[in-house]
Protein backbone atom coordinates (compact mmCIF):
# COMPACT_ATOMS: atom_id res chain seq x y z
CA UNK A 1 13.51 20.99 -3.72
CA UNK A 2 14.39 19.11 -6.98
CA UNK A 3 15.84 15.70 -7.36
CA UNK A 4 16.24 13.25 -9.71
CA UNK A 5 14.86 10.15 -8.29
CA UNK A 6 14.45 6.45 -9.37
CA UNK A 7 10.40 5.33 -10.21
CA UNK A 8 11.04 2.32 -12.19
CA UNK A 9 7.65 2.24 -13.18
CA UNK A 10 8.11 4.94 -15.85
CA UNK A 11 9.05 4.04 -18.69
CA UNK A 12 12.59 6.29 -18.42
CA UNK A 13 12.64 5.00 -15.01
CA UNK A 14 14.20 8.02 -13.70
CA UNK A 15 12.24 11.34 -13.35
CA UNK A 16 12.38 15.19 -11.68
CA UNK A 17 10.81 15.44 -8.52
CA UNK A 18 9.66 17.67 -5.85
CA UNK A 19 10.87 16.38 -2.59
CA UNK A 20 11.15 17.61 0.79
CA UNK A 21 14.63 19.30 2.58
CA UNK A 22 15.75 16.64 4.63
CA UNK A 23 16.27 16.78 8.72
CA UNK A 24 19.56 17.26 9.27
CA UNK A 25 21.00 15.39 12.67
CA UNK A 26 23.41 16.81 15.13
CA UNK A 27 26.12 15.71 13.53
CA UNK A 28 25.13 16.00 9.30
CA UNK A 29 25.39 19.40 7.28
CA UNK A 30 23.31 19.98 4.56
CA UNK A 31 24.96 20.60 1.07
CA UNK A 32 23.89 23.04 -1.40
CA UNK A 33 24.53 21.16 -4.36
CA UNK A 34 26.38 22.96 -7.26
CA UNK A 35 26.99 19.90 -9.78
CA UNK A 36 26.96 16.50 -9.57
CA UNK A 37 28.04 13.99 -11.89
CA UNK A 38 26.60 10.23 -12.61
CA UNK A 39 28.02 7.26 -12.49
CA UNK A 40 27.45 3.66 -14.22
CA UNK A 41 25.74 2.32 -10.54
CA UNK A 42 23.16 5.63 -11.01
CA UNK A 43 22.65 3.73 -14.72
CA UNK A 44 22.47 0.06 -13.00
CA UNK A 45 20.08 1.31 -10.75
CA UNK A 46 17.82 2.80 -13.15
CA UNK A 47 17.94 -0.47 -15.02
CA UNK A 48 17.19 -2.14 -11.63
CA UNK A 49 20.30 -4.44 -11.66
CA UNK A 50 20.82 -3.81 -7.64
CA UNK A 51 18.68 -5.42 -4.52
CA UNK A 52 16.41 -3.38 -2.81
CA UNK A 53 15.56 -0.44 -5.08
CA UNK A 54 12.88 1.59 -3.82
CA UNK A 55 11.11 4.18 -5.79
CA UNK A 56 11.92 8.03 -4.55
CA UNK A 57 15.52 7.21 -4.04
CA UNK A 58 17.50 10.10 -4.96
CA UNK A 59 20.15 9.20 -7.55
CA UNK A 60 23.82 10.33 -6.88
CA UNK A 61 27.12 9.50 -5.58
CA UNK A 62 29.44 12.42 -6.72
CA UNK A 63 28.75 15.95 -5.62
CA UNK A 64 29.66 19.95 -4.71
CA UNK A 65 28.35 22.69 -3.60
CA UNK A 66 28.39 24.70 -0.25
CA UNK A 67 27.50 24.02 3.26
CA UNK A 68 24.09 25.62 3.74
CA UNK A 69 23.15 24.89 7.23
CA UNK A 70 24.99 22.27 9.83
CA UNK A 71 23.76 19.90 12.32
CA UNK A 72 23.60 21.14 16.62
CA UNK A 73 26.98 19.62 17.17
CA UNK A 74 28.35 20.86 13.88
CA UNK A 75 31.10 23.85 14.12
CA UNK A 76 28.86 26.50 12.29
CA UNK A 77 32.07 27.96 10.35
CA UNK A 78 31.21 25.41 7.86
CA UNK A 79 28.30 27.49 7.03
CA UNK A 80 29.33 28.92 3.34
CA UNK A 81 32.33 26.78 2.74
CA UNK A 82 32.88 24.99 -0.44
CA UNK A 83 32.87 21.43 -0.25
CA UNK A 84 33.17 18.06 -2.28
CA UNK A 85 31.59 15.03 -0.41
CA UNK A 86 33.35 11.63 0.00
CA UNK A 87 30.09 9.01 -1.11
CA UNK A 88 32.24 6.13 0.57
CA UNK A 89 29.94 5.65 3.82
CA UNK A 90 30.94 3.35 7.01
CA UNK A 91 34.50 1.53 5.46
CA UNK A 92 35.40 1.10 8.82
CA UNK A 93 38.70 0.40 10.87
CA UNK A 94 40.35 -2.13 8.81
CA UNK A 95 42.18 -0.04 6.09
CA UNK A 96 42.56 -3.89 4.39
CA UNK A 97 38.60 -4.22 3.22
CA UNK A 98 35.42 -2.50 3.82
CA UNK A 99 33.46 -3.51 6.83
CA UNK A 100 29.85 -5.30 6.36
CA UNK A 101 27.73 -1.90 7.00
CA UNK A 102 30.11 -0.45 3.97
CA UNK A 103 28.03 1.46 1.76
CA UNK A 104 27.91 4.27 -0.81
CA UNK A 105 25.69 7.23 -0.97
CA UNK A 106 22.97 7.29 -3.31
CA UNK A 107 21.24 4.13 -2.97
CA UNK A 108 20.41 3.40 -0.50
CA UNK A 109 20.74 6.93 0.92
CA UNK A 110 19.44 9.66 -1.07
CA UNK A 111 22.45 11.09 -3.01
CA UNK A 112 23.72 13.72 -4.68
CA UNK A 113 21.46 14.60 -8.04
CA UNK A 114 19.29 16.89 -5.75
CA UNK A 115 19.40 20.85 -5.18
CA UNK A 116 20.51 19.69 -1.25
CA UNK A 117 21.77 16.88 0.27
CA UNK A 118 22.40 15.75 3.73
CA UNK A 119 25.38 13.69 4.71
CA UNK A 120 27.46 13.20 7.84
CA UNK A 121 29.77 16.25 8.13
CA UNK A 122 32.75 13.60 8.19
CA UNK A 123 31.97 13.19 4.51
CA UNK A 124 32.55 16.70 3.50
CA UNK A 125 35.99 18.12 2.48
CA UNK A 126 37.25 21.66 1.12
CA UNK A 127 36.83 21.85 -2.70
CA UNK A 128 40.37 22.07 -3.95
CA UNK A 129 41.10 25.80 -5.05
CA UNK A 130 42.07 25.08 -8.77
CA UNK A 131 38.78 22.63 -9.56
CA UNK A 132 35.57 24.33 -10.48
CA UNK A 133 32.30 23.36 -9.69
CA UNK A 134 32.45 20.86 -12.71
CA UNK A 135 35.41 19.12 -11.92
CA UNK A 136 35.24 18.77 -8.49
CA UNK A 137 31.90 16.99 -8.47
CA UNK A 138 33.47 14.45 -10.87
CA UNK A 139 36.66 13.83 -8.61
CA UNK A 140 34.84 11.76 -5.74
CA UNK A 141 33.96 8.37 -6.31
CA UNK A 142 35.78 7.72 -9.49
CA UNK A 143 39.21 9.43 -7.72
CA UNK A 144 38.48 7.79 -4.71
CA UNK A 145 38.31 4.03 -6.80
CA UNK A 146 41.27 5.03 -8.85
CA UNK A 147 43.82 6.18 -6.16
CA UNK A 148 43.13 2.92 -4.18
CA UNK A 149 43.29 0.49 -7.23
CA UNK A 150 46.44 2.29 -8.25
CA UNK A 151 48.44 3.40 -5.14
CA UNK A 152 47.22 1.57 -2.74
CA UNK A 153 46.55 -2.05 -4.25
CA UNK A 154 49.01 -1.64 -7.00
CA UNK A 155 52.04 -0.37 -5.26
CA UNK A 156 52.85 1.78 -8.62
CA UNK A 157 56.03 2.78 -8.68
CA UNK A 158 58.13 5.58 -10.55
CA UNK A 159 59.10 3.56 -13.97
CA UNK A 160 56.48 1.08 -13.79
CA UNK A 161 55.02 0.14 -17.03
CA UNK A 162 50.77 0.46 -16.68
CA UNK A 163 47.94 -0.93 -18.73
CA UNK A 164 45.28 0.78 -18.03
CA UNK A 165 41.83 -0.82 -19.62
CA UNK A 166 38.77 0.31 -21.04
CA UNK A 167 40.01 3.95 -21.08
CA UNK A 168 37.24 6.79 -21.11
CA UNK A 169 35.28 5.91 -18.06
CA UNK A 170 35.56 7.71 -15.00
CA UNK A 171 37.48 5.60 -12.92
CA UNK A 172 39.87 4.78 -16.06
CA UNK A 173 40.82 8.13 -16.55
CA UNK A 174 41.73 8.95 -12.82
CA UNK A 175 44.16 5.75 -13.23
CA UNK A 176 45.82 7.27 -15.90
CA UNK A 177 46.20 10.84 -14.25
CA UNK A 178 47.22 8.91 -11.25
CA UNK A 179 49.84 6.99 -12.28
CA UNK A 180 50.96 9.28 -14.67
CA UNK A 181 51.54 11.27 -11.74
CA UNK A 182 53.70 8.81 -9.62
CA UNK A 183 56.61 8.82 -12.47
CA UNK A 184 54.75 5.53 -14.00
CA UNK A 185 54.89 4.81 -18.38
CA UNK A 186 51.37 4.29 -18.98
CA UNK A 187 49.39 2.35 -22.23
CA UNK A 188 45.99 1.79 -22.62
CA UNK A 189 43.31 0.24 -24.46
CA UNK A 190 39.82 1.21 -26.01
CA UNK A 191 37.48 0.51 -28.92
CA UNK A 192 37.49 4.29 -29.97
CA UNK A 193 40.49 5.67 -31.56
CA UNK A 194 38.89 9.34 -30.40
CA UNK A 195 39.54 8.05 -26.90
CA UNK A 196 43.06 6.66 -27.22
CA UNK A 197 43.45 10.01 -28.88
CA UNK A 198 42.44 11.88 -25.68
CA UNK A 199 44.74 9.08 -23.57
CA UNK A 200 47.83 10.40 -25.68
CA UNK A 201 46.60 13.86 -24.52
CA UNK A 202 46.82 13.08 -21.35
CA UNK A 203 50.54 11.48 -21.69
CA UNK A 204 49.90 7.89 -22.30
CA UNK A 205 52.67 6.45 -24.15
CA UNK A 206 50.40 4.66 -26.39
CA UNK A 207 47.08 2.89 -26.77
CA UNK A 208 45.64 -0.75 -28.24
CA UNK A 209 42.44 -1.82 -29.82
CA UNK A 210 41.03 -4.13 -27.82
CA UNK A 211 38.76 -5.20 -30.35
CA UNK A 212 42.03 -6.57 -32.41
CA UNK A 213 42.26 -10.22 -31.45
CA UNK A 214 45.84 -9.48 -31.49
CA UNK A 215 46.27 -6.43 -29.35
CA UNK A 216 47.65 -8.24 -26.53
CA UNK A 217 50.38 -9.33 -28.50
CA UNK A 218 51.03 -6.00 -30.23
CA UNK A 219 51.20 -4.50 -26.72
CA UNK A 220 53.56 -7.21 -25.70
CA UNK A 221 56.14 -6.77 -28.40
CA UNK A 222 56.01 -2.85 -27.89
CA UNK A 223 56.12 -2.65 -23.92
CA UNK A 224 58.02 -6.44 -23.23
CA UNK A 225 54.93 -6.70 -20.61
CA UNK A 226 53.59 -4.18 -18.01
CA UNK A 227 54.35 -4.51 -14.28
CA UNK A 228 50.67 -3.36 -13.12
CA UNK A 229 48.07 -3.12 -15.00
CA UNK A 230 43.74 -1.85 -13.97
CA UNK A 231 40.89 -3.16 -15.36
CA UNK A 232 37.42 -3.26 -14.55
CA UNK A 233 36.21 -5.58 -17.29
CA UNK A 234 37.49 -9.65 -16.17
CA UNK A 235 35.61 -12.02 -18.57
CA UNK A 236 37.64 -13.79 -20.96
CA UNK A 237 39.73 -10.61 -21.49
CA UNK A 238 41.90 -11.62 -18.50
CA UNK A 239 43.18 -14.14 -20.65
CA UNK A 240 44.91 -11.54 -22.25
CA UNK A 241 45.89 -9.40 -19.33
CA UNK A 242 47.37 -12.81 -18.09
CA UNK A 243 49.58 -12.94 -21.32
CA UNK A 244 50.81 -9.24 -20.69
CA UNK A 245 51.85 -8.80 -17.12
CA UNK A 246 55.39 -9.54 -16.27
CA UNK A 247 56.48 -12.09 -14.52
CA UNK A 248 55.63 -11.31 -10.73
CA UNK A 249 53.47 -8.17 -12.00
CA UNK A 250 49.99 -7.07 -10.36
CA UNK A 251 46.36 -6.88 -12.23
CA UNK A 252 44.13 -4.92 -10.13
CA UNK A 253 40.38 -5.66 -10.54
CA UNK A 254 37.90 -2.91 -9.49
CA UNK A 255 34.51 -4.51 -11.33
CA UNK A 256 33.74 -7.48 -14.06
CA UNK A 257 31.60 -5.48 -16.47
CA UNK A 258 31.87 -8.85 -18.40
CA UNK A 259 31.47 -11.35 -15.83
CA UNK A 260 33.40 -14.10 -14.72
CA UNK A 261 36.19 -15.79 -17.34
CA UNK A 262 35.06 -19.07 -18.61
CA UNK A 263 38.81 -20.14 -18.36
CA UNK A 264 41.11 -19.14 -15.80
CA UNK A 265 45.18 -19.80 -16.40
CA UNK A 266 45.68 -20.97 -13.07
CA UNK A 267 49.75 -22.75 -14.32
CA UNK A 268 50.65 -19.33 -15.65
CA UNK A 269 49.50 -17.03 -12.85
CA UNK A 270 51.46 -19.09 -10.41
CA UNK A 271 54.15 -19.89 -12.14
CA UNK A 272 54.11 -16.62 -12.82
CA UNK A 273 54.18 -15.28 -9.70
CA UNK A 274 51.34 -12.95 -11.17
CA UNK A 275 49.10 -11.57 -8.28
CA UNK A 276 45.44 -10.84 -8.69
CA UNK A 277 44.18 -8.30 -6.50
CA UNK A 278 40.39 -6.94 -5.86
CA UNK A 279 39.84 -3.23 -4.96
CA UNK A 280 36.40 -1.03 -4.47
CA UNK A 281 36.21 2.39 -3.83
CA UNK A 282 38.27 2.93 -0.59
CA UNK A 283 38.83 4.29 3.16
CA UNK A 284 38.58 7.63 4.69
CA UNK A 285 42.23 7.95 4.54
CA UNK A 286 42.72 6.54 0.59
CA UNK A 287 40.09 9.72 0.00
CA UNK A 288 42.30 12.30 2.05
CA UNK A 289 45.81 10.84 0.04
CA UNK A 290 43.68 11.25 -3.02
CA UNK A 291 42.84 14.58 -2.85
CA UNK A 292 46.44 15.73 -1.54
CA UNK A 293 47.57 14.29 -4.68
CA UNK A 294 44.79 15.94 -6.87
CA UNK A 295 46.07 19.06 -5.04
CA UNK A 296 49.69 18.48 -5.06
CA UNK A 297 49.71 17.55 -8.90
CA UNK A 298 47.33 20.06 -9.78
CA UNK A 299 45.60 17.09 -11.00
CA UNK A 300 41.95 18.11 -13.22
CA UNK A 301 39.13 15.45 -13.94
CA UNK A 302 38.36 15.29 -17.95
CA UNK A 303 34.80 16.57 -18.02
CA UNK A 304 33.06 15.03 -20.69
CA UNK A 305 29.94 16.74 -20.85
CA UNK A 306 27.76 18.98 -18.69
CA UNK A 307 24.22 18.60 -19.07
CA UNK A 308 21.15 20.96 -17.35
CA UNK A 309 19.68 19.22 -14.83
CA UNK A 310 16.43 19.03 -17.28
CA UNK A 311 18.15 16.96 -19.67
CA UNK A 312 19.04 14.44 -16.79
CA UNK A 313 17.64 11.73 -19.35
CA UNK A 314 20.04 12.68 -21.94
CA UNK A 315 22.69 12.32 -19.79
CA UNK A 316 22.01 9.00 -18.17
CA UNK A 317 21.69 7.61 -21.73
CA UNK A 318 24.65 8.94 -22.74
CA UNK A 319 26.38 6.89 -19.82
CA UNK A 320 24.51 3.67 -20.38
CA UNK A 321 25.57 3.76 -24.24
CA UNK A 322 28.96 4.10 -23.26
CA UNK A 323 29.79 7.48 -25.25
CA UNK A 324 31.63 9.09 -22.87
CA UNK A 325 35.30 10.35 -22.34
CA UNK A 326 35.63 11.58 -18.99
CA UNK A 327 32.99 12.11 -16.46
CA UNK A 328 29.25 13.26 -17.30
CA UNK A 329 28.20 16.25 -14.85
CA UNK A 330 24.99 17.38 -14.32
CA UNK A 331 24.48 21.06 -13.44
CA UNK A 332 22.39 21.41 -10.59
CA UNK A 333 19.68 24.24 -10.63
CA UNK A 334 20.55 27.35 -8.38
């Protein structure tokens, strides 16, 4: 079959393969991919910014397609159903935190950018009926992030005010459609007007420049603070986030894109009452809330772009420039 795998001695570092079907266990099913879509850890791996990349890996977290064969202890109706896969792998029993053998499909597991892939059959659910193959293959990892960050870490509420940062990734945009869809008044901020633009589309009240020095205190005079805000970026931009939140408000933190904050407000946050919170991807049951709400809402992923799955270059540099609105599928061959 074909895959996109990881051979970081090219110089692309990525690069179509012929690998074998895998051996399915008694309890896996093997997936028939239909699309898939990347991610920024498929771009961190490919510029070898995790431990313990091996060459070969299939890339891949987010996927669809149709069960093509099922493990011996598998119920064989699952034969010809259409599924999306859940990439979160092992959370454990503690709904609290991931346990230590936590990890995420696609490295170092072979993933999802492959004709077929093999996973666990507790990792497959049914597609929801008004996604297509697109859209569903962008829903997992991003939705899965976004609903925990957002309804299970930040408690949002009907009338909440929400910041949510950096809008046009993935996970971003799943905030937004998230709480948007639990009654919240969401903002955002980006760098690209085109993408606030799109935000507004979506039903944002407004958006910020967060390349304005003074954006935090534009958003403050127009909101009067935001009771919850997401943001995957830390650095020194918490100082502003810090100077937005409402007294006794919640920042949820899902990655530091730019590192650690030189300074950290320590007077204000407790004085403040201002709690900060951690989140990463989630448990079995954050995925099966998330997709009753993608189904109950009628909720769609913004697609981006689709690319063919020979132009899997193009569309991992697209990613690691940052040009995207939305999620970047790639159309798997058939």
């Amino acid at each position: 079959m074909k895959a996109i795998t990881l051979n970081l001695e090219l110089l692309d570092k990525i690069e179509l393969s012929d690998i074998d079907l895998p051996d399915l266990g008694s309890n896996d099913v093997l997936v028939h991919v239909k699309a898939a879509a990347i991610n920024h850890r498929d771009e961190w791996c490919r510029q070898g910014l995790y431990p313990n990349l091996k060459n070969g890996v299939v890339l891949g977290s987010d996927g669809a397609g149709t069960i093509a064969e099922v493990g011996a202890e598998v119920d064989s109706s699952w034969v010809g159903k259409e599924v999306i896969i859940n990439p979160a792998m092992n959370w454990g029993d503690d709904q609290r935190v991931q346990s230590k053998d936590f990890k995420i499909l696609g490295m170092p597991d072979n993933g999802t950018l492959a004709e077929y892939v093999k996973v666990p059959v507790d990792r497959v659910h049914l597609k929801p009926d008004h996604l297509n193959w697109a859209e569903s293959a962008g829903l997992p990892l991003g939705g899965l992030t976004a609903y925990r960050a957002v309804c299970v870490q930040g408690q949002v509420q009907k009338g909440n005010k929400v910041l949510v940062t950096g809008f046009g990734g993935g996970v971003a945009q799943f905030a937004v459609q998230f709480a948007l869809a639990n009654g919240a008044k969401v903002y955002v901020n980006s760098s690209k007007a085109e993408k606030i633009k799109k935000a507004k589309e979506l039903g944002v009240e407004n958006g910020f420049d967060y390349t304005d020095d003074n954006w935090s205190d534009i958003a403050s005079e127009e909101t009067g603070g935001f009771d919850l805000i997401i943001d995957s970026a830390m650095g020194d931009t918490l100082d502003h986030l810090i100077k937005v939140i409402k007294p006794g408000g919640r920042i949820v933190f899902y990655g530091a894109t730019k590192g650690n904050p030189k300074e950290f407000q320590a007077r204000k946050v407790f004085w403040n009452q201002i709690q900060l919170i951690g989140s990463t991807m989630g448990s079995d049951l954050d995925f099966e809330q998330m997709l009753a709400l993608v189904k109950g809402k009628n909720i769609v992923p913004v697609i981006d772009k689709i690319f063919k799955m020979g132009d899997f270059v193009q569309a991992f540099d697209r990613m690691k420039e940052g040009l995207q609105t939305g999620k970047i599928v790639i159309r798997i061959l058939q």
